[in-house]
Protein backbone atom coordinates (compact mmCIF):
# COMPACT_ATOMS: atom_id res chain seq x y z
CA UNK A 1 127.54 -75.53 -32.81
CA UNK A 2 125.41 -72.37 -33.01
CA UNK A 3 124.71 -71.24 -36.56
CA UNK A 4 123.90 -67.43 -35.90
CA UNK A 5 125.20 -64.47 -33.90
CA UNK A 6 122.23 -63.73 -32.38
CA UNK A 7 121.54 -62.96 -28.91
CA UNK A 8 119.24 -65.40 -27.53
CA UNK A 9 117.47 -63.87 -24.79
CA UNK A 10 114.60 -65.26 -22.31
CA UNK A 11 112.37 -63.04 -20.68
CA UNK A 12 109.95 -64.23 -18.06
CA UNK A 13 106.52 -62.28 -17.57
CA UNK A 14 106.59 -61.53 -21.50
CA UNK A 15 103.13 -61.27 -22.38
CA UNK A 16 102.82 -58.70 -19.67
CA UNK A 17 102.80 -54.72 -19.68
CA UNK A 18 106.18 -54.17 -19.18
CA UNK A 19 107.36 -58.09 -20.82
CA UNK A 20 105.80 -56.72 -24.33
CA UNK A 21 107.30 -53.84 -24.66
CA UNK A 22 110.63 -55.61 -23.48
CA UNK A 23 110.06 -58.58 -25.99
CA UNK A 24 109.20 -55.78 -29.09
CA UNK A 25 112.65 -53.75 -28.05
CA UNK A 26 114.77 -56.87 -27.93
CA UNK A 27 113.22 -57.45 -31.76
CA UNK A 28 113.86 -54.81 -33.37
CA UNK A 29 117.37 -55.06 -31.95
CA UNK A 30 117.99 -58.27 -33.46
CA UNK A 31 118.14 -60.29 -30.78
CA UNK A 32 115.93 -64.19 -30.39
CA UNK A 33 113.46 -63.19 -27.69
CA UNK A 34 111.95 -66.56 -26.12
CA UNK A 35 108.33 -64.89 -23.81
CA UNK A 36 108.02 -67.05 -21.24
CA UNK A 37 104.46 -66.35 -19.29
CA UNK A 38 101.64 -68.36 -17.14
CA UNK A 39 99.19 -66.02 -18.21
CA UNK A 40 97.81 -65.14 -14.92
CA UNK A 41 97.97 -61.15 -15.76
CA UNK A 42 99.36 -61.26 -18.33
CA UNK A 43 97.89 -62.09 -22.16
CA UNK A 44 98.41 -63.66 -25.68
CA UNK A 45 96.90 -60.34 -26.81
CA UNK A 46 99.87 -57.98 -25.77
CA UNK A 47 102.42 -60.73 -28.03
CA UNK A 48 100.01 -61.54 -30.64
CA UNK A 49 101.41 -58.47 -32.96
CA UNK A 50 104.71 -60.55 -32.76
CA UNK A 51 103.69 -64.30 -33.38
CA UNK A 52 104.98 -64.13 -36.97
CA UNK A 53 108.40 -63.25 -36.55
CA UNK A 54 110.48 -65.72 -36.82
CA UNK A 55 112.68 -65.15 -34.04
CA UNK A 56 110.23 -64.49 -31.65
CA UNK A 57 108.66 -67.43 -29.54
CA UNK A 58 106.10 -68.06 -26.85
CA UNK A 59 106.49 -70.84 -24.21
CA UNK A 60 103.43 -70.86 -21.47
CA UNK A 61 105.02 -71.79 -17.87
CA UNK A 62 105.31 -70.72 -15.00
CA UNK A 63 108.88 -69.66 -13.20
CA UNK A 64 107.85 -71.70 -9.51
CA UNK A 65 109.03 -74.78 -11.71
CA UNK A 66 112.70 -74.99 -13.10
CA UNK A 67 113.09 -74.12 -17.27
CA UNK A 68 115.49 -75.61 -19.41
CA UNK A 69 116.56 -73.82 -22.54
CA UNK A 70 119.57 -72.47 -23.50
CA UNK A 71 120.05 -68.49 -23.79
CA UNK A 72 122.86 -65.69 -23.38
CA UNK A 73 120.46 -63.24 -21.66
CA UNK A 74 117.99 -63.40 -18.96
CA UNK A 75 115.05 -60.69 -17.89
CA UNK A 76 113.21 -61.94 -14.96
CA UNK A 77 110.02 -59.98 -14.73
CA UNK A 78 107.61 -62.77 -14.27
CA UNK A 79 105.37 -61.28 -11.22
CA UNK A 80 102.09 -59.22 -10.67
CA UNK A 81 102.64 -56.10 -9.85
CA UNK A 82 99.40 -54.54 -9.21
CA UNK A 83 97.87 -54.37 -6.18
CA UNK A 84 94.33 -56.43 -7.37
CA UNK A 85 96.16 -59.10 -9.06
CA UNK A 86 99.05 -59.78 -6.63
CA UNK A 87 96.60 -59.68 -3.47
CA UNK A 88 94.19 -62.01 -5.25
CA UNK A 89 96.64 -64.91 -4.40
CA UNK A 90 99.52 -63.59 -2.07
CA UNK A 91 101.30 -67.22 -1.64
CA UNK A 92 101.44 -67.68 -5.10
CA UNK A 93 102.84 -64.54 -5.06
CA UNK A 94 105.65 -64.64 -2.71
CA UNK A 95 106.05 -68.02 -4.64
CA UNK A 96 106.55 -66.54 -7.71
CA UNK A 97 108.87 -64.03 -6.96
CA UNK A 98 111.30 -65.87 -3.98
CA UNK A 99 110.69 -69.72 -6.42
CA UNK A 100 110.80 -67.74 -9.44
CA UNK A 101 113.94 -65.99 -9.05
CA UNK A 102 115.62 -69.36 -7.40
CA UNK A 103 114.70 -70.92 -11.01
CA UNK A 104 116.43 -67.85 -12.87
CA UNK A 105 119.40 -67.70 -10.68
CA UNK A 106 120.03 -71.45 -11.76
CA UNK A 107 119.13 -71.43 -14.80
CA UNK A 108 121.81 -68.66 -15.33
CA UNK A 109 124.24 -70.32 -13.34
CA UNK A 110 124.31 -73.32 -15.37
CA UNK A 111 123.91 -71.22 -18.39
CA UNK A 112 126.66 -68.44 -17.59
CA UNK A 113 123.59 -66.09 -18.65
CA UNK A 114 123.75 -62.63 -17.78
CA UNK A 115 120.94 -62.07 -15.38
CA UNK A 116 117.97 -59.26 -14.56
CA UNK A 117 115.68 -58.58 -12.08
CA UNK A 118 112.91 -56.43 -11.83
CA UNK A 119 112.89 -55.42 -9.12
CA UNK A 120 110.50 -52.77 -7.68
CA UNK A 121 110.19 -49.24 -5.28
CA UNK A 122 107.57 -51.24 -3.38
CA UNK A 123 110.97 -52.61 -1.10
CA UNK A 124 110.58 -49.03 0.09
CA UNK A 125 107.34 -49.40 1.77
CA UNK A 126 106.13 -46.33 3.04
CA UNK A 127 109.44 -44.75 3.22
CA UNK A 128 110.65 -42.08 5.81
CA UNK A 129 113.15 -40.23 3.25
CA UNK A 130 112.05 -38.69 0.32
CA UNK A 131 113.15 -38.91 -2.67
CA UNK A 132 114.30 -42.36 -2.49
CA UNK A 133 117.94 -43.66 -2.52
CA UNK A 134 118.99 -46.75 -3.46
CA UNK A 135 120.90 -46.74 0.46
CA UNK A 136 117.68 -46.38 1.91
CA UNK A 137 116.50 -49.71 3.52
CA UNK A 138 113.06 -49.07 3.52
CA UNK A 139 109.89 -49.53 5.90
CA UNK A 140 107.89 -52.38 4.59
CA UNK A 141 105.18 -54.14 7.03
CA UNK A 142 105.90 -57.49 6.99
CA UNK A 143 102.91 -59.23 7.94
CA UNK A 144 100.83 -56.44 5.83
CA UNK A 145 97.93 -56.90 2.70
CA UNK A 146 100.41 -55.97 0.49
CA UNK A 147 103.67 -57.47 1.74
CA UNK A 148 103.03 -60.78 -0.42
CA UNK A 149 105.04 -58.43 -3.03
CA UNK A 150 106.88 -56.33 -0.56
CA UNK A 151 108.95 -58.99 0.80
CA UNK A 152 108.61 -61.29 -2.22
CA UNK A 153 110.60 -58.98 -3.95
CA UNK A 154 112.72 -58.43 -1.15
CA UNK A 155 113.91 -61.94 -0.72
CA UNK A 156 114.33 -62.01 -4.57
CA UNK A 157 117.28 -59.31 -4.26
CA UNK A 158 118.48 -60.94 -1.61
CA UNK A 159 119.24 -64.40 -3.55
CA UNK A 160 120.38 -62.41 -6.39
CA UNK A 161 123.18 -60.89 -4.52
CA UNK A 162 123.99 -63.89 -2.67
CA UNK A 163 124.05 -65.70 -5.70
CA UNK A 164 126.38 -62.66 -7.35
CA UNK A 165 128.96 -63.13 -4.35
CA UNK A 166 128.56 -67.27 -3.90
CA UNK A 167 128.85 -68.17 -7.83
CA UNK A 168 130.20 -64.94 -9.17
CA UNK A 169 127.07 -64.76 -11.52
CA UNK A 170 126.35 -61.40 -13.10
CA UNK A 171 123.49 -59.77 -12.18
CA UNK A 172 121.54 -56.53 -12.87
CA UNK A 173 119.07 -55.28 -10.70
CA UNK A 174 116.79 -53.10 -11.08
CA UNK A 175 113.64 -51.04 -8.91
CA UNK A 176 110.80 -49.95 -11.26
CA UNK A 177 109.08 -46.94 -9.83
CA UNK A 178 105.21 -46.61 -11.08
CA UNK A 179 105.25 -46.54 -14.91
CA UNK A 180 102.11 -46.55 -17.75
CA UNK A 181 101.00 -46.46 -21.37
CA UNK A 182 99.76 -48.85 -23.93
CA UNK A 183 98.84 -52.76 -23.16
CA UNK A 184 98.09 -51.73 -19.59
CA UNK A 185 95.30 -53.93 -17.93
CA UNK A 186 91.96 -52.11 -17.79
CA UNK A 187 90.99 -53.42 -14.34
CA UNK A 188 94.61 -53.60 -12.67
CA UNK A 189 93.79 -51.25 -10.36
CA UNK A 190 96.60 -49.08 -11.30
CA UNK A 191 96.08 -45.38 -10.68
CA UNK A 192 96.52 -44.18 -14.39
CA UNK A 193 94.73 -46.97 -15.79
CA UNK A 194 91.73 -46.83 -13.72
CA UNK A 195 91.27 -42.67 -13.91
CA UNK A 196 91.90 -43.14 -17.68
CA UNK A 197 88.92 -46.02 -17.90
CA UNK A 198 87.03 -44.47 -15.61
CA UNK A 199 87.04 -41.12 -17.28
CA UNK A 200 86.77 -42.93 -21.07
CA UNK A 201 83.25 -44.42 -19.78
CA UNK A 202 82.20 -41.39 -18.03
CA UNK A 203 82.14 -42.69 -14.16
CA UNK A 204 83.25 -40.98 -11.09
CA UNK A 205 87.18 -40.28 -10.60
CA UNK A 206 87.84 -42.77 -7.65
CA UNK A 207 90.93 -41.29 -5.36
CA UNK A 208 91.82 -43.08 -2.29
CA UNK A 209 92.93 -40.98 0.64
CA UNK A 210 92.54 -37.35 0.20
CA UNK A 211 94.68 -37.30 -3.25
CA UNK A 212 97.53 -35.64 -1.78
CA UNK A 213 99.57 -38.65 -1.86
CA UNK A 214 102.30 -38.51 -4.38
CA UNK A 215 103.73 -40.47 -6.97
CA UNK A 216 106.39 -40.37 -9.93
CA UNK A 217 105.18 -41.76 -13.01
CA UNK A 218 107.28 -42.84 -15.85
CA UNK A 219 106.46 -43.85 -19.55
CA UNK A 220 106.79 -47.06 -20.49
CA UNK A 221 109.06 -46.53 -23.42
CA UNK A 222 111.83 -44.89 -21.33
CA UNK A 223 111.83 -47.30 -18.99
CA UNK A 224 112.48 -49.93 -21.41
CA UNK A 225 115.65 -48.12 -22.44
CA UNK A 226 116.48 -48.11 -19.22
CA UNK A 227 116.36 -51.91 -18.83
CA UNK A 228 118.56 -52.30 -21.81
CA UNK A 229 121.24 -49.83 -20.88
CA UNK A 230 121.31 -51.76 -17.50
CA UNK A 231 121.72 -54.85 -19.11
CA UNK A 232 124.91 -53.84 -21.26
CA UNK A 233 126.37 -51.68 -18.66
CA UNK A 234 130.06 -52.83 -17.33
CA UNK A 235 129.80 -56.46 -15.41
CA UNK A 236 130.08 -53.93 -12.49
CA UNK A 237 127.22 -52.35 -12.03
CA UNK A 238 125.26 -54.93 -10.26
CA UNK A 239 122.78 -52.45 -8.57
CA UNK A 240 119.86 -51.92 -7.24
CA UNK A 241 119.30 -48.58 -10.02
CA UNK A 242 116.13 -46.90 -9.27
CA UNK A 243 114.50 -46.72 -12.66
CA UNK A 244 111.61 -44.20 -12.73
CA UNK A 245 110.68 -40.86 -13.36
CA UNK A 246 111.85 -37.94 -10.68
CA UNK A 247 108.74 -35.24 -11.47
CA UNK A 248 106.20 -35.97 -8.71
CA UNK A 249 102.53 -35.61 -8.93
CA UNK A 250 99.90 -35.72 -6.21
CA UNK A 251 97.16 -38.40 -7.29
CA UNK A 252 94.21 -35.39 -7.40
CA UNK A 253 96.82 -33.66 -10.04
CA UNK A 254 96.91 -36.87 -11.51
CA UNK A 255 93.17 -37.51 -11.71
CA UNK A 256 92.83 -33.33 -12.98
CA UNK A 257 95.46 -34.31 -15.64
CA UNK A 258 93.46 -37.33 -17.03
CA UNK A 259 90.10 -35.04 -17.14
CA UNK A 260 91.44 -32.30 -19.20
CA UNK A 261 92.80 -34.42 -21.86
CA UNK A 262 89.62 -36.53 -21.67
CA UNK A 263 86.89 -34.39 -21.27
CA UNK A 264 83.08 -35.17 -19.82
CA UNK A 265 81.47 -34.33 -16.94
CA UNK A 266 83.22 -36.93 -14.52
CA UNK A 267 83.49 -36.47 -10.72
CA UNK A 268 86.24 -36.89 -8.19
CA UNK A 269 85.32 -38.80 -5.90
CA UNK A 270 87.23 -39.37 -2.03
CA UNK A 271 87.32 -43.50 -0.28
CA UNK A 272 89.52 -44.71 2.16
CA UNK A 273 93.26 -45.33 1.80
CA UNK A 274 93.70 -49.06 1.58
CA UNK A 275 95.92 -50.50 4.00
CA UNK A 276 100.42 -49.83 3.75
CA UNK A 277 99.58 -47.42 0.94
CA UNK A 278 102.86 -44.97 0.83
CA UNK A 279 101.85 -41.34 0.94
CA UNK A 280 104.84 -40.19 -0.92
CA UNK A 281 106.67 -42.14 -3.66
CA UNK A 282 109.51 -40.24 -5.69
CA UNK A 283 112.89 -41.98 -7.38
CA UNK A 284 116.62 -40.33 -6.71
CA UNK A 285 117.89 -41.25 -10.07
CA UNK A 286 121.09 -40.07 -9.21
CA UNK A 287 122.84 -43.66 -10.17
CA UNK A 288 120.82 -44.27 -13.55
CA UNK A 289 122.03 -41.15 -14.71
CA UNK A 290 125.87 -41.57 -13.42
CA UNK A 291 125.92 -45.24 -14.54
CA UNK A 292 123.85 -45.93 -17.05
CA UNK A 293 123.57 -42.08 -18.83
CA UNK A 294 119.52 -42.42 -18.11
CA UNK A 295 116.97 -40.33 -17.72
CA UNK A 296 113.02 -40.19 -18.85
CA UNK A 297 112.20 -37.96 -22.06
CA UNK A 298 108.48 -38.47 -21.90
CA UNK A 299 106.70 -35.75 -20.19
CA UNK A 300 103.53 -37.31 -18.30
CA UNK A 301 101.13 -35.18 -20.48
CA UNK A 302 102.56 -36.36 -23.34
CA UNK A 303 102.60 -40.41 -22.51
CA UNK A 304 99.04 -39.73 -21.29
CA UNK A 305 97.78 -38.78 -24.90
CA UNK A 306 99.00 -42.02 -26.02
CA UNK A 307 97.89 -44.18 -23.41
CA UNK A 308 94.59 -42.62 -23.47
CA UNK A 309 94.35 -42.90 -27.26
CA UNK A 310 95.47 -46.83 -26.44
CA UNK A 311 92.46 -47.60 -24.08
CA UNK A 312 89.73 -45.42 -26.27
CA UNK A 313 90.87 -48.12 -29.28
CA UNK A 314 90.95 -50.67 -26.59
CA UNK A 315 87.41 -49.98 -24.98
CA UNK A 316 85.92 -49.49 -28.52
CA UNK A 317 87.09 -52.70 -29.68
């Protein structure tokens, strides 16, 4: 017999960027947060802050092998999501996404847990409408450098909703458009990480392509909220919900952006588009706000300050 009211809630990939801030949220709303991570990208270092509260725990494994625990609540985020980590081994990869979410999906099932998935715009590819609706089917190469993730994440949704139909399990899906600020990994490869590291140590500004690429970025602390209001919206709302922010920047206003708050005597400097890069990348958040009353507050100059302030500490340190 269970001797508290609180929600007991897993969440897979929670020593990561995105798990953290998840695991800290869930906290401070009184919830039992169990952080489930392998450690491949992400670290003790992003939980360690939360080792002493009581309610908090941290289990290393890894989602390609079934868990057994009991919980009301499930957020599967356990994946890399950057570009250097998830190409570094792409059938672990695809494993971890298609064997991870197979794990979650029955876990939940025997469980009756309410389930997430975070999902991602990469199932867009390089898209041919723009801004991007949750309608759209996307253009994804399938045999690609990058489509370890792609279609990793595309199979994922796949067995969520089949799962949602076959076993009436309730799901929540989400697709995370590019997002930033504190507990980011230095050497992710992520566009605002690496202009903000690169500009803290004073080295060239690397752009790939000729920066006119676009992308939406979104702070880390609205997209969090945005999790959470999916997850206690009506059993209903299944999605997909693009979660991300609308305001598009090119990468060189991205780059400029990162110099003026930092200062020195960087340089921007041009290299070749990597392979399946999308040129433009924007969210239709028409559904988020309709369903879920969402929208980012954070304006990008704004969460830049802080995340900048975050890696000075960090490269100091």
């Amino acid at each position: 017999m269970r001797i508290t009211n609180r929600k007991r809630i897993l969440v897979t990939g929670g020593a990561g960027f995105l798990g953290s801030h998840l695991c800290e949220h869930l906290l401070q709303e009184g919830c039992d947060v169990l952080c489930v991570d392998n450690f491949y990208s992400g670290t003790k270092d992003n939980v360690a802050h939360l080792i002493a509260n009581p309610h908090f725990e941290l289990m290393r494994h890894d989602v390609t092998f079934p868990l057994y625990v009991e919980v009301d609540e499930i957020y599967n985020l356990a994946c890399p999501a950057s570009p250097v980590h998830y190409q570094r081994d792409p059938v672990q990869t695809t494993k971890t996404s298609v064997l991870g979410a197979i794990n979650m999906l029955g876990l939940a099932k025997r469980t009756k847990a309410k389930l997430f998935q975070a999902s991602t715009s990469e199932v867009y590819g390089d898209p041919e409408i723009h801004p991007q609706q949750e309608s759209y089917w996307g253009r994804v190469n399938p045999i690609g450098i990058r489509s370890c993730y792609d279609e990793g994440k595309r199979c994922a949704e796949t067995l969520f909703f089949d799962y949602h139909r076959q076993h009436d399990l309730e799901i929540k899906v989400v697709r995370i458009f590019n997002t930033y600020g504190p507990r980011m990994h230095p050497n992710d490869g992520r566009v605002v990480s690496n202009f903000i590291v690169q500009a803290l140590r004073g080295g060239d500004i690397t752009i790939y392509g000729d920066g006119s690429q676009t992308r939406s970025f979104c702070y880390v602390d609205d997209l969090i909220d945005g999790f959470v209001r999916m997850m206690a919206s009506p059993k209903e709302v299944t999605g997909p919900i693009n979660l991300g922010n609308p305001v598009e920047f090119t990468i060189r206003e991205l780059a400029e952006a990162v110099l003026d708050l930092v200062g020195g005597e960087s340089r921007l400097v041009l290299k070749p588009l990597p392979q399946d890069d999308p040129r433009q990348r924007q969210p239709d958040i028409t559904l988020a706000k309709n369903a879920l009353n969402w929208e980012p507050r954070v304006k990008l100059k704004e969460g830049l300050e802080i995340t900048i302030e975050y890696f000075r500490k960090f490269l100091a340190s």
